[in-house]
N, C-alpha and C. Protein backbone atom coordinates (compact mmCIF):
# COMPACT_ATOMS: atom_id res chain seq x y z
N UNK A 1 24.83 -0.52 -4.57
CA UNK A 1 23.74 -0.67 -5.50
C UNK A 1 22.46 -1.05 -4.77
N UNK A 2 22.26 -1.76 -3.71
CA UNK A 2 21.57 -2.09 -3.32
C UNK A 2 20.88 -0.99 -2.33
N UNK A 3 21.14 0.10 -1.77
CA UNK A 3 20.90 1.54 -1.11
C UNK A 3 19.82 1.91 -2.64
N UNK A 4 20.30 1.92 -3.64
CA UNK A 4 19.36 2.42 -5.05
C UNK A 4 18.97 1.74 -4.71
N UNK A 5 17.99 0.40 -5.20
CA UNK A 5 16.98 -0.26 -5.67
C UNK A 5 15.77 -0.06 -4.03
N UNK A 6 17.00 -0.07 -3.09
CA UNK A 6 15.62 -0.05 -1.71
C UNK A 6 14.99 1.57 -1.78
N UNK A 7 15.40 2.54 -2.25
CA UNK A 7 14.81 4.03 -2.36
C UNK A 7 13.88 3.88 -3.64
N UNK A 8 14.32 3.23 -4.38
CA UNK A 8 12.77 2.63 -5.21
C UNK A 8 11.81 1.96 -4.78
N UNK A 9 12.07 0.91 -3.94
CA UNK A 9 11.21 0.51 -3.33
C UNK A 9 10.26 1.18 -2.38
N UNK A 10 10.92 2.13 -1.42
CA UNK A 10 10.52 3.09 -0.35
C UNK A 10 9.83 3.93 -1.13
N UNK A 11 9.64 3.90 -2.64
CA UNK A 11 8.41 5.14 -3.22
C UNK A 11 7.31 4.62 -3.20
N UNK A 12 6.79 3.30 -2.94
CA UNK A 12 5.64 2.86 -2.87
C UNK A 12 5.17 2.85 -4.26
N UNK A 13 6.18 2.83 -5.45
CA UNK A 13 5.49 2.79 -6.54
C UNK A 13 5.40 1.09 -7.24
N UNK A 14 4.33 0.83 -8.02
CA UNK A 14 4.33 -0.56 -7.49
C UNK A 14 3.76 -1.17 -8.86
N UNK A 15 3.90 -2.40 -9.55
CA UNK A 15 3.01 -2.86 -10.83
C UNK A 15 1.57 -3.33 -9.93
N UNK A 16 0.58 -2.93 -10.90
CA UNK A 16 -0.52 -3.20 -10.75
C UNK A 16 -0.80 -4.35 -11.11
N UNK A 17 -1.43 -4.67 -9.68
CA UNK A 17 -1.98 -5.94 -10.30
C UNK A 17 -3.04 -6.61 -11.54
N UNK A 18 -3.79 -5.23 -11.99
CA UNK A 18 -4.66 -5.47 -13.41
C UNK A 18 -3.76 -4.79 -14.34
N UNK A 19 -3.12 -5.58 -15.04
CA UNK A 19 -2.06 -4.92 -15.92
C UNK A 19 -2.74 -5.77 -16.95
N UNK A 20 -2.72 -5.14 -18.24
CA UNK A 20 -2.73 -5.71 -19.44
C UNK A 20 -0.83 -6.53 -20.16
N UNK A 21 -0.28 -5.51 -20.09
CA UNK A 21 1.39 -5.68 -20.21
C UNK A 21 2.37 -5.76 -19.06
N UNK A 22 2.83 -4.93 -18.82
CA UNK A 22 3.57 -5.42 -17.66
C UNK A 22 2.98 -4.31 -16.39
N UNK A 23 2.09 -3.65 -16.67
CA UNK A 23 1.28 -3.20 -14.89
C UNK A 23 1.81 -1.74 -14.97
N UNK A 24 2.97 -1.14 -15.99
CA UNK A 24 3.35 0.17 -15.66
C UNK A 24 2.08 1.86 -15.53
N UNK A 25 1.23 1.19 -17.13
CA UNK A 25 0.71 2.26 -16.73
C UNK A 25 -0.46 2.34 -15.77
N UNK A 26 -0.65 1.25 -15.27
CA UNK A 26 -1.42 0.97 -14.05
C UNK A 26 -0.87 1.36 -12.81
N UNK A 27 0.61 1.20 -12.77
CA UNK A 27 1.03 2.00 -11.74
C UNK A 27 1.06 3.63 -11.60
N UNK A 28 1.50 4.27 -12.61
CA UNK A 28 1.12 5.41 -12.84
C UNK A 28 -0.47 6.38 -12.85
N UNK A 29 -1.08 5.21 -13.26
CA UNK A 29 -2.43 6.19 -13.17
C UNK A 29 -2.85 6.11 -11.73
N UNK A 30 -1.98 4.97 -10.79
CA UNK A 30 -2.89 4.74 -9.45
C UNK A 30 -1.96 5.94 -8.68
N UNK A 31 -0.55 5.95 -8.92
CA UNK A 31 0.21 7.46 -8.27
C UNK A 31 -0.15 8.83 -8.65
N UNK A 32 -0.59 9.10 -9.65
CA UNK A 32 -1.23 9.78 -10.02
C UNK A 32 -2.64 10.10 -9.91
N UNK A 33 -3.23 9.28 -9.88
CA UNK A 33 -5.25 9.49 -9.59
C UNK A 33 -5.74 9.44 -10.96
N UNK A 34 -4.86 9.28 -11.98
CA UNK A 34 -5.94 9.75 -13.09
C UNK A 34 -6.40 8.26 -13.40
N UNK A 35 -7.08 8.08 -14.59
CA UNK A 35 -7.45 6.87 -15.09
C UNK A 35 -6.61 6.19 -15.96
N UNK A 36 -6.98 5.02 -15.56
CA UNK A 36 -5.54 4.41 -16.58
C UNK A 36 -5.64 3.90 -17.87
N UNK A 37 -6.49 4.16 -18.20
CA UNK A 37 -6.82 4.00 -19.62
C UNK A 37 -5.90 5.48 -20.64
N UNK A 38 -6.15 6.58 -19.76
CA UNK A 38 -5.50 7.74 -20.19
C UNK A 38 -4.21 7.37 -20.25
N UNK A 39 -3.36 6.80 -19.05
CA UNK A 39 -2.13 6.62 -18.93
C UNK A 39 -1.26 5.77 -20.03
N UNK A 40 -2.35 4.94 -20.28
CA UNK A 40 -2.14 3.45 -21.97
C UNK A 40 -2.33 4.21 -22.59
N UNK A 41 -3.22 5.48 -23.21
CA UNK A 41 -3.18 6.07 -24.36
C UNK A 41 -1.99 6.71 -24.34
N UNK A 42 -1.38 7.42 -23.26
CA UNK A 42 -0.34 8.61 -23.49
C UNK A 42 1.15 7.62 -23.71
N UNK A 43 1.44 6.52 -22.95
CA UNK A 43 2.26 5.16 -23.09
C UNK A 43 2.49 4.96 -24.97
N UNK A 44 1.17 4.46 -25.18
CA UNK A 44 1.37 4.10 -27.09
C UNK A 44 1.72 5.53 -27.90
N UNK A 45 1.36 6.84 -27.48
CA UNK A 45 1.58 7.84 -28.01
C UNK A 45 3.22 7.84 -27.64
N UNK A 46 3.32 7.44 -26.78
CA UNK A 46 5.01 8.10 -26.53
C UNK A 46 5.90 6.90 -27.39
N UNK A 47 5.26 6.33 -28.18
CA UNK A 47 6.13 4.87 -28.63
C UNK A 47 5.89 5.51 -30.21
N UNK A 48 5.65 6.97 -30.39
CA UNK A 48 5.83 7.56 -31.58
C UNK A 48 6.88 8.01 -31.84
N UNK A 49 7.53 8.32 -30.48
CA UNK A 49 9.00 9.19 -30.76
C UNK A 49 9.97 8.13 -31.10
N UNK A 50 11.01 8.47 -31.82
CA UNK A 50 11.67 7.78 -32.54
C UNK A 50 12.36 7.19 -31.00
N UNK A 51 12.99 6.09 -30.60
CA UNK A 51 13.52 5.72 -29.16
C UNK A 51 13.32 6.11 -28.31
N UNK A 52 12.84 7.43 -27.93
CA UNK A 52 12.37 7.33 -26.66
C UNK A 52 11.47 7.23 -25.80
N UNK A 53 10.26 6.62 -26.78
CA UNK A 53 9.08 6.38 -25.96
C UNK A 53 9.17 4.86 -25.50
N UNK A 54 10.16 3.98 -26.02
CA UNK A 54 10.52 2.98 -25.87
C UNK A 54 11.65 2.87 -25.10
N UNK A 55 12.73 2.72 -24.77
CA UNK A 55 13.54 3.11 -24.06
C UNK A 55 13.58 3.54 -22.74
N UNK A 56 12.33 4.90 -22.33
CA UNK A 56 11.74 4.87 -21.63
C UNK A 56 10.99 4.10 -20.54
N UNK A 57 10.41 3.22 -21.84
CA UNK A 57 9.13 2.66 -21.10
C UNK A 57 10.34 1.29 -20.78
N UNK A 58 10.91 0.92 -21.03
CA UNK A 58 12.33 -0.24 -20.86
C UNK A 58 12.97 -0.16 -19.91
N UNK A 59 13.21 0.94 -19.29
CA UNK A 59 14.16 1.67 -18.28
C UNK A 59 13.02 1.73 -17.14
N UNK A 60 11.55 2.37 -17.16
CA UNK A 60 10.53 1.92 -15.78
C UNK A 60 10.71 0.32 -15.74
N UNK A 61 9.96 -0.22 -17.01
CA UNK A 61 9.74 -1.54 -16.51
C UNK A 61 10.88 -2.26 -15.74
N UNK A 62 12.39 -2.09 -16.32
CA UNK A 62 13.31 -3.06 -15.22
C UNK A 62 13.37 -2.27 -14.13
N UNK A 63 13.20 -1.06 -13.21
CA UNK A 63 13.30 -0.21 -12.23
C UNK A 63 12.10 -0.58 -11.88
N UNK A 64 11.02 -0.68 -11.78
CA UNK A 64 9.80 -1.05 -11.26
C UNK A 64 9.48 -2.14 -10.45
N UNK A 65 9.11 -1.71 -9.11
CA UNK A 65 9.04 -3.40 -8.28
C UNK A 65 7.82 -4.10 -8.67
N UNK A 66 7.67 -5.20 -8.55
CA UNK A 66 6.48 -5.96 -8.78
C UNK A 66 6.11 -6.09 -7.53
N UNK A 67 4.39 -6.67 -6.95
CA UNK A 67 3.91 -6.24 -5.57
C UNK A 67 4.77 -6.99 -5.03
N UNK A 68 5.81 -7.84 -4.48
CA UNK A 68 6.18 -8.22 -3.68
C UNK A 68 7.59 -7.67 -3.76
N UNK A 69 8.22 -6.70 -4.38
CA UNK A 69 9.31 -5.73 -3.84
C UNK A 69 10.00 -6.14 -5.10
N UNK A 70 10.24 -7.28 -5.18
CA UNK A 70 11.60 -7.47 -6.19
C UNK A 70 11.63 -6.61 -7.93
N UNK A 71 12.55 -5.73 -7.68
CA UNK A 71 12.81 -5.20 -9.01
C UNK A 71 13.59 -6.06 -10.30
N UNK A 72 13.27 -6.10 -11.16
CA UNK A 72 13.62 -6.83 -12.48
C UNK A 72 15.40 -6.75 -12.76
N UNK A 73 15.22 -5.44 -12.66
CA UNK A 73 16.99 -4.95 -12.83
C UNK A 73 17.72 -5.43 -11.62
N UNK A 74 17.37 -5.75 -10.37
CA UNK A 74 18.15 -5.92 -9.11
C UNK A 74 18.15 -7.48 -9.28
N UNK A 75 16.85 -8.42 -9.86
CA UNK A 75 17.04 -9.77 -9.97
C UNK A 75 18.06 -10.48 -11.06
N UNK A 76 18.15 -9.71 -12.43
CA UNK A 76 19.00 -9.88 -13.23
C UNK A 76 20.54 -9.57 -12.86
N UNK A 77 20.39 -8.67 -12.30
CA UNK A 77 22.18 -8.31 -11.34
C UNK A 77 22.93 -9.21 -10.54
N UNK A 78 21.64 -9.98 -9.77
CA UNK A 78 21.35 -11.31 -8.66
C UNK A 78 22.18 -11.80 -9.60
N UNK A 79 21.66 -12.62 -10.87
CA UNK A 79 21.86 -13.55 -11.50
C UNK A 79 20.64 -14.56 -11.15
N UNK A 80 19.45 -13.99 -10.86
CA UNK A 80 17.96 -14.61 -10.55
C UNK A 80 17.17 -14.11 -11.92
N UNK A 81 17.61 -14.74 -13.22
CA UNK A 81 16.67 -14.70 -13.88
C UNK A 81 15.29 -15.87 -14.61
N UNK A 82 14.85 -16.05 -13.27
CA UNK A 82 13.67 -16.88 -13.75
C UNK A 82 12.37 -15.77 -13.39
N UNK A 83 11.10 -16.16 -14.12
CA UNK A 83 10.30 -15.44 -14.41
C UNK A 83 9.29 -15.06 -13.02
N UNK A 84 8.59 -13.57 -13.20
CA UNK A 84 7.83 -13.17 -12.25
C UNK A 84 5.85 -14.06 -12.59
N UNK A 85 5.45 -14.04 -11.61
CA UNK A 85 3.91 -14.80 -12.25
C UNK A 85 3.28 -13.43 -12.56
């Protein structure tokens, strides 16, 4: 399990540090180039579909490292669930 979470890490994909919620679509608009305001609009649009714009967005956020590497899903596995700042 731990081979997964470091090939997530090795994508350089990362929460932003100006996040309103948890930094995802800030990470996306910065891998992408676009603006991230676009990326929050298309985010709340996808929270139209019946589960899976949610679900979705549930499944990045625990797969997603925060800037200092540690993924949410790999700390809860730990049994390290105290909170990120």
């Amino acid at each position: 399990m731990e081979s997964f979470f470091n090939i997530i890490r090795n994508t350089g994909f990362r929460r932003g540090p100006n996040r309103l919620v948890a930094g995802i679509a800030g990470s996306i608009s910065q891998s992408l180039g676009v603006s991230v305001w676009l990326v929050r609009l298309l985010v709340l649009l996808s929270f139209l579909l019946p589960v899976v714009g949610l679900a979705l967005y549930l499944l990045v956020w625990a797969l997603t490292p925060w800037q200092d590497g540690s993924i949410p899903l790999e700390r809860i596995l730990d049994g390290q669930r105290d909170s990120q700042p």
